[in-house]
N, C-alpha and C. Protein backbone atom coordinates (compact mmCIF):
# COMPACT_ATOMS: atom_id res chain seq x y z
N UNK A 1 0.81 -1.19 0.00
CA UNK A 1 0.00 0.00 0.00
C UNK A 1 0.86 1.26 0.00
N UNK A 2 2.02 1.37 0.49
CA UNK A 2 2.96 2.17 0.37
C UNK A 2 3.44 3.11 -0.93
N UNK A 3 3.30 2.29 -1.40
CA UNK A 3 3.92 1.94 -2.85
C UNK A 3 2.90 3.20 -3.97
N UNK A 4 1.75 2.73 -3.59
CA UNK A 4 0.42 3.62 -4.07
C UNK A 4 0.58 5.05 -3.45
N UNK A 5 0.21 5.03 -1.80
CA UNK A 5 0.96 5.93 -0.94
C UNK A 5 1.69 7.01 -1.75
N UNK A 6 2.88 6.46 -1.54
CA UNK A 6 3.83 7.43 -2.69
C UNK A 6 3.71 7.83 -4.29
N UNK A 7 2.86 7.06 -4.84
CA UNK A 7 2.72 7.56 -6.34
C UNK A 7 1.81 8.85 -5.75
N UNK A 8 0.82 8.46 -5.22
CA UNK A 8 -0.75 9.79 -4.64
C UNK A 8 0.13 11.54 -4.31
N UNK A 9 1.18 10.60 -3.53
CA UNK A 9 1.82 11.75 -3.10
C UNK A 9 2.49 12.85 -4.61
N UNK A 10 3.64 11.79 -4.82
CA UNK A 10 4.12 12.07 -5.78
C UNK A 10 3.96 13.06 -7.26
N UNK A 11 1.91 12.17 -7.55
CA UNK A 11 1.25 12.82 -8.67
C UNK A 11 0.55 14.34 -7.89
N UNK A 12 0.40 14.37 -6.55
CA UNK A 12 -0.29 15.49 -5.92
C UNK A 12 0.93 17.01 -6.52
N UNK A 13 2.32 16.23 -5.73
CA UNK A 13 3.23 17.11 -5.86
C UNK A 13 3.66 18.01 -6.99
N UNK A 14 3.43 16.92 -8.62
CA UNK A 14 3.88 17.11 -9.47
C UNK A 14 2.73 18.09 -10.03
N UNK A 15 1.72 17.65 -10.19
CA UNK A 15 0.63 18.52 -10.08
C UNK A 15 0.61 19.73 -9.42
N UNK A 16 0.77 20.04 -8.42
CA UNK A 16 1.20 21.41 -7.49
C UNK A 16 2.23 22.25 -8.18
N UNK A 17 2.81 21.47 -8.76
CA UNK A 17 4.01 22.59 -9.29
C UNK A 17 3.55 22.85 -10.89
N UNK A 18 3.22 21.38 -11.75
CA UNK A 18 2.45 22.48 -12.76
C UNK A 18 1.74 23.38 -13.00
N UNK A 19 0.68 23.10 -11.80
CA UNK A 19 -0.45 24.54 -12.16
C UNK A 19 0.22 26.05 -11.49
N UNK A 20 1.24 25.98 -10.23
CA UNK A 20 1.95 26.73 -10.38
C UNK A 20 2.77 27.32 -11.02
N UNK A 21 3.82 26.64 -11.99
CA UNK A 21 4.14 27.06 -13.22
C UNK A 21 2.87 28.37 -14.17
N UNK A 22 2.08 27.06 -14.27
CA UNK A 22 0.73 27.65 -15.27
C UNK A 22 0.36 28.88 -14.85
N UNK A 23 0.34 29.51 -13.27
CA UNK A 23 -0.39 30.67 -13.19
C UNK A 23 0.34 31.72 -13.24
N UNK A 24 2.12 30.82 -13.49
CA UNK A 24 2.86 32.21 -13.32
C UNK A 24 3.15 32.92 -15.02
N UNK A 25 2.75 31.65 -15.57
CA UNK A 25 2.42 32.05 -17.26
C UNK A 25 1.40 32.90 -17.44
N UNK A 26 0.53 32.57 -16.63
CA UNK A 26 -0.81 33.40 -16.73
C UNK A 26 -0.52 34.67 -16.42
N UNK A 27 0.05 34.75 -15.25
CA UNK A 27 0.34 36.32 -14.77
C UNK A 27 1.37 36.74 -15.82
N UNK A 28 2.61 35.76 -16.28
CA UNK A 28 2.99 36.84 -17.13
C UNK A 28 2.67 37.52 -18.55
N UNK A 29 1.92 36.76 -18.52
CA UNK A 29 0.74 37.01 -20.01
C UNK A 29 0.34 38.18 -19.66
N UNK A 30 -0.44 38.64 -18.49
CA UNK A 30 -1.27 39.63 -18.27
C UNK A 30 -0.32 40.81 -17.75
N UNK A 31 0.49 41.13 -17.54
CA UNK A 31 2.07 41.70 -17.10
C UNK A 31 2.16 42.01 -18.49
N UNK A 32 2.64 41.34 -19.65
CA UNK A 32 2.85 41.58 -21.14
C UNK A 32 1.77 42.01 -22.01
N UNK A 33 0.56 42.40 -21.89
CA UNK A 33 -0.49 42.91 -22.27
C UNK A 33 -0.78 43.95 -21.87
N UNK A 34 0.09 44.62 -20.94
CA UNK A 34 0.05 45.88 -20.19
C UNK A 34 0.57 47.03 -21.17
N UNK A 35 1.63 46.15 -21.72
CA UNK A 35 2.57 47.15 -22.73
C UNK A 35 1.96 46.54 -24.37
N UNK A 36 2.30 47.41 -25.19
CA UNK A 36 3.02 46.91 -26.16
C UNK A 36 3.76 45.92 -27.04
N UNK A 37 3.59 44.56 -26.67
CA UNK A 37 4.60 44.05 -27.00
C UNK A 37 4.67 43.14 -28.48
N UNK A 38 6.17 42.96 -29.16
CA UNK A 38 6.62 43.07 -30.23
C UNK A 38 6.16 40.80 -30.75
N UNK A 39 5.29 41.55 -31.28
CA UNK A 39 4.36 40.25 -31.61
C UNK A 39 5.66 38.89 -32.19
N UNK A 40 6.25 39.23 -32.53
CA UNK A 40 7.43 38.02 -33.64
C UNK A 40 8.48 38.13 -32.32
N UNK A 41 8.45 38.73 -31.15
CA UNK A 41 9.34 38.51 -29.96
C UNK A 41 9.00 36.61 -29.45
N UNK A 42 10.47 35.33 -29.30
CA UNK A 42 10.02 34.42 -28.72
C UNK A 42 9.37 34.10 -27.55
N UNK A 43 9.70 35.10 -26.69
CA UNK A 43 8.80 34.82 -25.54
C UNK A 43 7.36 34.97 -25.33
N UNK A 44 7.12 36.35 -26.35
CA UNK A 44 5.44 36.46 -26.32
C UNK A 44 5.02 35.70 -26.86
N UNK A 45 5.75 34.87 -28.13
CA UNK A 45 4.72 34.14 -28.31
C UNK A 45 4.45 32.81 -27.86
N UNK A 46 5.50 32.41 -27.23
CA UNK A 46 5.46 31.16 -26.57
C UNK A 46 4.89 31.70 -25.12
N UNK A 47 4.49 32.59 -24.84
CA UNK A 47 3.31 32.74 -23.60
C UNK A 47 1.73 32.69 -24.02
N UNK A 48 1.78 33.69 -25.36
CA UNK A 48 0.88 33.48 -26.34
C UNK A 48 0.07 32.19 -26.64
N UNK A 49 1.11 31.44 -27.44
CA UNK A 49 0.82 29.87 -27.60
C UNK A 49 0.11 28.91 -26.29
N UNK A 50 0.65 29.21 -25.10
CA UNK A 50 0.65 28.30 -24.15
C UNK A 50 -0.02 28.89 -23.20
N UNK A 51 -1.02 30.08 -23.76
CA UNK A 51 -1.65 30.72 -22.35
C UNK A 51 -3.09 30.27 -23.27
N UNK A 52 -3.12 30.88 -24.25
CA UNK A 52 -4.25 31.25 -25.03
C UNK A 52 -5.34 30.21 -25.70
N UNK A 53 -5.13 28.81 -25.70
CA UNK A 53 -6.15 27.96 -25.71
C UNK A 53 -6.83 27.91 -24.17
N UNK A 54 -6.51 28.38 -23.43
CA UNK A 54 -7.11 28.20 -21.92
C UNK A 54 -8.03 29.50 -21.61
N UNK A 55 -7.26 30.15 -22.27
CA UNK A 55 -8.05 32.08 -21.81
C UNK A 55 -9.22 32.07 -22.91
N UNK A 56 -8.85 32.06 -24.32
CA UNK A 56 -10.07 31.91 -25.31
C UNK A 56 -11.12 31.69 -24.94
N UNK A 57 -11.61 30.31 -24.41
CA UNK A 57 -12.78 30.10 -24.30
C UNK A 57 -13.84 30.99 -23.11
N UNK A 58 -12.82 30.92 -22.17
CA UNK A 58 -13.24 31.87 -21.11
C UNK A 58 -13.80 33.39 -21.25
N UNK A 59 -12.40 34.07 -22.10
CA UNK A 59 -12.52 35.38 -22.45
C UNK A 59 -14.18 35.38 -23.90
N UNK A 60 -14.28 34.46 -24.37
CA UNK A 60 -15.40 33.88 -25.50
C UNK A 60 -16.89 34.11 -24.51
N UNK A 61 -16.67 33.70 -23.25
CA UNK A 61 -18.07 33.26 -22.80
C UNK A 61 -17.85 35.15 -21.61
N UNK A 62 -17.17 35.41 -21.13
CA UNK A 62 -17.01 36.85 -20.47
C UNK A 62 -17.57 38.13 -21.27
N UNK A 63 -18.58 38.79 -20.36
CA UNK A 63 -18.86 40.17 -21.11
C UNK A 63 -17.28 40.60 -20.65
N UNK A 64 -17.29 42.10 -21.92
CA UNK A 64 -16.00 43.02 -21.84
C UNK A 64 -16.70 44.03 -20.64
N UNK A 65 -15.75 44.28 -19.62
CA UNK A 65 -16.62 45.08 -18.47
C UNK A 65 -15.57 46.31 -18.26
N UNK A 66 -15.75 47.37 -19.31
CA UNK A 66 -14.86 48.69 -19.83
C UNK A 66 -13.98 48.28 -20.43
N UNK A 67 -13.81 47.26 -21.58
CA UNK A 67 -12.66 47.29 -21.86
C UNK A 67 -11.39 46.03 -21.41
N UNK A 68 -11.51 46.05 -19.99
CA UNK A 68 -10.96 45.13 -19.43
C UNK A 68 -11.01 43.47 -19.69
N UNK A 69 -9.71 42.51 -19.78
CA UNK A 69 -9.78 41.37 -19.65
C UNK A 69 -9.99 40.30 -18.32
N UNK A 70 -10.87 39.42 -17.48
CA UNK A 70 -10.75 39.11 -16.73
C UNK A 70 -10.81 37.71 -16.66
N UNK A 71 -10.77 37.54 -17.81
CA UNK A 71 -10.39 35.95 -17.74
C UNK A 71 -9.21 35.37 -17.55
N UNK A 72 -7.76 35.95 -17.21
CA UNK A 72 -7.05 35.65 -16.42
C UNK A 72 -6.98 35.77 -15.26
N UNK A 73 -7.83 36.34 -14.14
CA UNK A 73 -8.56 36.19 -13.25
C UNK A 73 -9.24 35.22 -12.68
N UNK A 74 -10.14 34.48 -13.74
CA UNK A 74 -10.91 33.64 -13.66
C UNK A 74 -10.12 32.29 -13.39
N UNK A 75 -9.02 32.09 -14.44
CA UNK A 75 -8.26 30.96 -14.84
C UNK A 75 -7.50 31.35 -12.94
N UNK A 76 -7.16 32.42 -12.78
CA UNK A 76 -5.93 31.89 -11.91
C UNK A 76 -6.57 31.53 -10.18
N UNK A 77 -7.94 31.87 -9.78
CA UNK A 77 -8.84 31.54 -9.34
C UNK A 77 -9.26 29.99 -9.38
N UNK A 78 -9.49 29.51 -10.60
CA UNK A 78 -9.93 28.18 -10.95
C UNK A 78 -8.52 27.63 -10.60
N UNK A 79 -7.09 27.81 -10.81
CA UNK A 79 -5.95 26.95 -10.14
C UNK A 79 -5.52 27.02 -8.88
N UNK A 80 -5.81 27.88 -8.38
CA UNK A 80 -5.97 27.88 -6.92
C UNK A 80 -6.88 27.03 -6.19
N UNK A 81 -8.29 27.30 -6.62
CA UNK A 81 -8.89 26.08 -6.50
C UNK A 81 -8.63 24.82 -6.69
N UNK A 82 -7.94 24.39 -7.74
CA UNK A 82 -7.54 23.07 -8.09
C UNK A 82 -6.67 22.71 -7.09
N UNK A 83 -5.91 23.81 -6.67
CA UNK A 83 -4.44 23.58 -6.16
C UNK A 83 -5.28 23.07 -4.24
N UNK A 84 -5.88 23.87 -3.93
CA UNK A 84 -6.87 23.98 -2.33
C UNK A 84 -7.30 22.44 -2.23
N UNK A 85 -8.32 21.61 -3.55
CA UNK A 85 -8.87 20.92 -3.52
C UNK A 85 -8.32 19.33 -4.03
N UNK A 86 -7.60 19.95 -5.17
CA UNK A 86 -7.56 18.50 -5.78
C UNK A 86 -6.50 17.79 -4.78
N UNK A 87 -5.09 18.94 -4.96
CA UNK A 87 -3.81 18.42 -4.44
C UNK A 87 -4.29 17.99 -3.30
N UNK A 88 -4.75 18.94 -2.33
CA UNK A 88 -5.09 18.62 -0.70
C UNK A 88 -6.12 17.42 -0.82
N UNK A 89 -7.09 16.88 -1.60
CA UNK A 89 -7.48 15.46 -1.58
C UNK A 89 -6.61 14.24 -1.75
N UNK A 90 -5.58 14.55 -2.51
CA UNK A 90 -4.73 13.69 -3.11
C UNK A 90 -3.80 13.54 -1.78
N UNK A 91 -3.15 14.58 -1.27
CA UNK A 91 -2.49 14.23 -0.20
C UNK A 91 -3.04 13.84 1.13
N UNK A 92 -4.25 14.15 0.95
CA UNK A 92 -4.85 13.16 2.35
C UNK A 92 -4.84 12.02 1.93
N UNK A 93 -5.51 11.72 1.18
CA UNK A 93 -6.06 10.20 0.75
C UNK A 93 -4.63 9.40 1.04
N UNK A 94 -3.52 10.16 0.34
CA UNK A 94 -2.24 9.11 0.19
C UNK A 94 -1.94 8.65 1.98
N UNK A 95 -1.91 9.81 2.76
CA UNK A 95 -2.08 9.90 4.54
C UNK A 95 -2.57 8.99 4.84
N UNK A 96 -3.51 8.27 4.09
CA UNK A 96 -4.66 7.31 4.85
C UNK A 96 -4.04 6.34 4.56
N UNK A 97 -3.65 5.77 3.52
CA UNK A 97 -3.26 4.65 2.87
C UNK A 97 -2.20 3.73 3.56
């Protein structure tokens, strides 16, 4: 049972740090939308690429409220949540085991 134990743990952990990764993409997406920035630059667009199938749909279903975007808001809300709920289920459960 151990054995399981440690994968629970393991996949909790690994998980914890992707969606952390993910929100710090998110924030820097929304940090780089502040300015200007130079569209054929590699980094925008590989924030671009890797933010923007997730924000689309969101920003798709969001009224514009002045102008403003808040569907990176939404997203970084919803990983926090994930992060509160899923991980913290995952690491109890493994506790029990």
């Amino acid at each position: 049972m151990f054995i399981v134990s440690n994968l629970l743990i393991a996949v909790a952990k690994m998980l914890d740090i992707v969606l952390s990764l993910y929100m710090w993409l998110i924030i820097g997406r929304a940090v780089i939308s502040w300015v200007s920035p130079d569209p054929y630059n590699p980094i925008v667009r590989f924030l671009l690429s890797v933010t923007e199938p997730v924000l689309y749909p969101i920003r798709r279903r969001l009224p514009m409220l002045g102008g403003m975007d808040f569907s990176p808001v939404i997203v970084i809300l919803a990983i926090i949540f994930v992060q509160n709920f899923l991980v913290q289920s995952l690491l109890q459960l493994a506790s029990r085991l």
